[in-house]
Protein backbone atom coordinates (compact mmCIF):
# COMPACT_ATOMS: atom_id res chain seq x y z
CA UNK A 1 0.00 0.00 0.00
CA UNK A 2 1.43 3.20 1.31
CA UNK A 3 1.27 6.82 -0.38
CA UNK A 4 2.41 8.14 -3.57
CA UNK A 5 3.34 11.99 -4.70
CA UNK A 6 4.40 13.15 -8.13
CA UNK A 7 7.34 16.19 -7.93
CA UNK A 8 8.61 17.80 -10.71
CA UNK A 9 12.36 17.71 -10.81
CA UNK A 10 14.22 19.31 -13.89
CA UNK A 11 10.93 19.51 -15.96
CA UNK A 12 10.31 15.32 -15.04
CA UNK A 13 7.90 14.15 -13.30
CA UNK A 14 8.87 11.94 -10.67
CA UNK A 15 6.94 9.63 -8.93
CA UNK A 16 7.99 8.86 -4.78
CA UNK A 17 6.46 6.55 -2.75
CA UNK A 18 6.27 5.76 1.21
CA UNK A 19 5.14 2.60 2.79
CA UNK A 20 6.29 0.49 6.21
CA UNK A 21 8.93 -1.26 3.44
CA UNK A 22 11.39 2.26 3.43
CA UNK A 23 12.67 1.81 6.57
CA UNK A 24 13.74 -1.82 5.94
CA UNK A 25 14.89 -0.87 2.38
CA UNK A 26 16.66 2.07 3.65
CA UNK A 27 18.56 0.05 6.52
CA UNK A 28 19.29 -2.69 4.31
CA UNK A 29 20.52 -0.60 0.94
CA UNK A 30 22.13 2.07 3.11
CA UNK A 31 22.95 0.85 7.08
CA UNK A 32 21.72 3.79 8.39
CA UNK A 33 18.01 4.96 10.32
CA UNK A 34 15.49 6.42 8.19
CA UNK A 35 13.75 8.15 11.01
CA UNK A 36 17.23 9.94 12.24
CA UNK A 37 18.15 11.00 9.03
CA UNK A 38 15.04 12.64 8.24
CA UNK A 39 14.97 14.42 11.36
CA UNK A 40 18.33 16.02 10.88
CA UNK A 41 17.91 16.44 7.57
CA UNK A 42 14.61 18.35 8.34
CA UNK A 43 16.16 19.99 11.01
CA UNK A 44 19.37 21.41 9.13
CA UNK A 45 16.94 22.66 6.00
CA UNK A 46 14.15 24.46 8.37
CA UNK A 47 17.16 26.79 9.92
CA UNK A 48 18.63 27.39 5.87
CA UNK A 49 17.97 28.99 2.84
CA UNK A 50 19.11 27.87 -0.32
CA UNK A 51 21.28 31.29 -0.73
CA UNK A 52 22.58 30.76 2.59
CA UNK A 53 23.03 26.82 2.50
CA UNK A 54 25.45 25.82 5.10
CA UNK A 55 24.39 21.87 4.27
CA UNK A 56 27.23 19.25 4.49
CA UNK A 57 28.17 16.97 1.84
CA UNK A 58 26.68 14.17 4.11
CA UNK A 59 23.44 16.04 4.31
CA UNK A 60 22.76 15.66 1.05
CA UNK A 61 24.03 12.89 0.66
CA UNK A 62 21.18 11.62 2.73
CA UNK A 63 18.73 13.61 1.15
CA UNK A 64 20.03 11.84 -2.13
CA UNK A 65 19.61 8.80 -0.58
CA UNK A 66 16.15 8.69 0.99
CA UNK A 67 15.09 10.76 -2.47
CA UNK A 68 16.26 7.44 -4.43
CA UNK A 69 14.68 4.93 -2.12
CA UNK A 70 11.60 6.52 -2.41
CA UNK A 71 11.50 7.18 -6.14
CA UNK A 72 12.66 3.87 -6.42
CA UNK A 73 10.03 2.19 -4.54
CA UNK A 74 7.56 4.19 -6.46
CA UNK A 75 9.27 2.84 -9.79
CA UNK A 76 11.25 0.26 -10.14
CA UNK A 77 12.32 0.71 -13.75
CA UNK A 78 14.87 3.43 -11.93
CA UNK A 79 18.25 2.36 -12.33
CA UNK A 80 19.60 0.82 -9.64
CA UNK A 81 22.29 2.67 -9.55
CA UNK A 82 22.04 5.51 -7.51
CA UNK A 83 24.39 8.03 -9.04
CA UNK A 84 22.62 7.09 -12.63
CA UNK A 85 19.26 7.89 -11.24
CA UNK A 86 21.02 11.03 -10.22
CA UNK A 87 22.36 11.79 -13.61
CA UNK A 88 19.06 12.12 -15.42
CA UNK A 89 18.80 14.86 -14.10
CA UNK A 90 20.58 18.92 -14.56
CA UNK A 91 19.50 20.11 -10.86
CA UNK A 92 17.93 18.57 -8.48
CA UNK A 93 17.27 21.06 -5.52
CA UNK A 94 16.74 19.90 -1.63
CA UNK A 95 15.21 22.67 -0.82
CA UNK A 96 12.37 21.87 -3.10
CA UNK A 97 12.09 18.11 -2.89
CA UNK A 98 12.87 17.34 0.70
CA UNK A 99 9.97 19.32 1.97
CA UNK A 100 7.56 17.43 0.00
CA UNK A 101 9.04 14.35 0.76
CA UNK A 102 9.43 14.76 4.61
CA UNK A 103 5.43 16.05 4.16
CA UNK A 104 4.78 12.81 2.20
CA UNK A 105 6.36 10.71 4.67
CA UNK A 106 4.18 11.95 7.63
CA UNK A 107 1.26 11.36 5.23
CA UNK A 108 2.18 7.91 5.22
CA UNK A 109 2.62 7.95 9.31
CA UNK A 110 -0.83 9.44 9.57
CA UNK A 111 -2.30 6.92 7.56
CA UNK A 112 -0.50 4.01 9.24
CA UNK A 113 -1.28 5.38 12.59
CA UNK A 114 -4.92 5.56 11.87
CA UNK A 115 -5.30 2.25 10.19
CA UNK A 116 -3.61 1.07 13.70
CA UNK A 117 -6.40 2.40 15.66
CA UNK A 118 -9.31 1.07 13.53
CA UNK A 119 -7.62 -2.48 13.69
CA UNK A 120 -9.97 -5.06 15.80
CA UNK A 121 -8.79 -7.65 17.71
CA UNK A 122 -10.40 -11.09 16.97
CA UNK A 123 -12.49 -11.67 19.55
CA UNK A 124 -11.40 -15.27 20.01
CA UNK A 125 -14.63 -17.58 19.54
């Protein structure tokens, strides 16, 4: 299941998706924690602008990297290759995608959270 958004990147459209499978995907493809990495990342954009990006090169490297497991998920005729993916593309701006992606991921929580609460146990007879 999960949730879908189209961005335009570079005149594409690009389709992302998030489900419960990114974390697992993420962790496995990359060794690191979703959850973390969106929080800092979200955290180091919100005190930014793009004039006045301070970003490290591991900043966006995350962002790259959460960017291509969700595109990828959404599409899996994406390269596998990560830097490939990349190179389809002339710019491809954080400060444009990563809000809509962090905004589509807590989509996704909401969703999961309130499928959670409509879930009934069996009753056991």
């Amino acid at each position: 299941m999960g949730m879908m958004k189209v961005i335009e990147i570079d005149g594409q459209k690009v389709a992302f998706k998030a489900s419960a499978a990114i974390p697992r995907i993420y962790r496995l493809k990359f060794q690191r924690d979703i959850y973390k990495d969106l929080k800092a990342l979200e955290k180091s954009i919100g005190q930014s602008d793009e004039k006045e990006s301070s970003l490290d090169m591991f900043s966006l490297e995350m962002f790259e990297n959460i960017a291509f497991v969700m595109a990828k998920h959404a599409d899996a005729s994406i390269p596998d290759n990560l830097e490939e993916w990349l190179d389809s593309f002339n710019t491809f701006s954080i400060y444009q995608i990563l809000p809509q992606l962090i905004e589509l991921w807590g989509l996704n929580i909401q969703t999961d959270v309130a499928s959670k609460k409509n879930f009934v146990l069996p009753s056991g007879k």
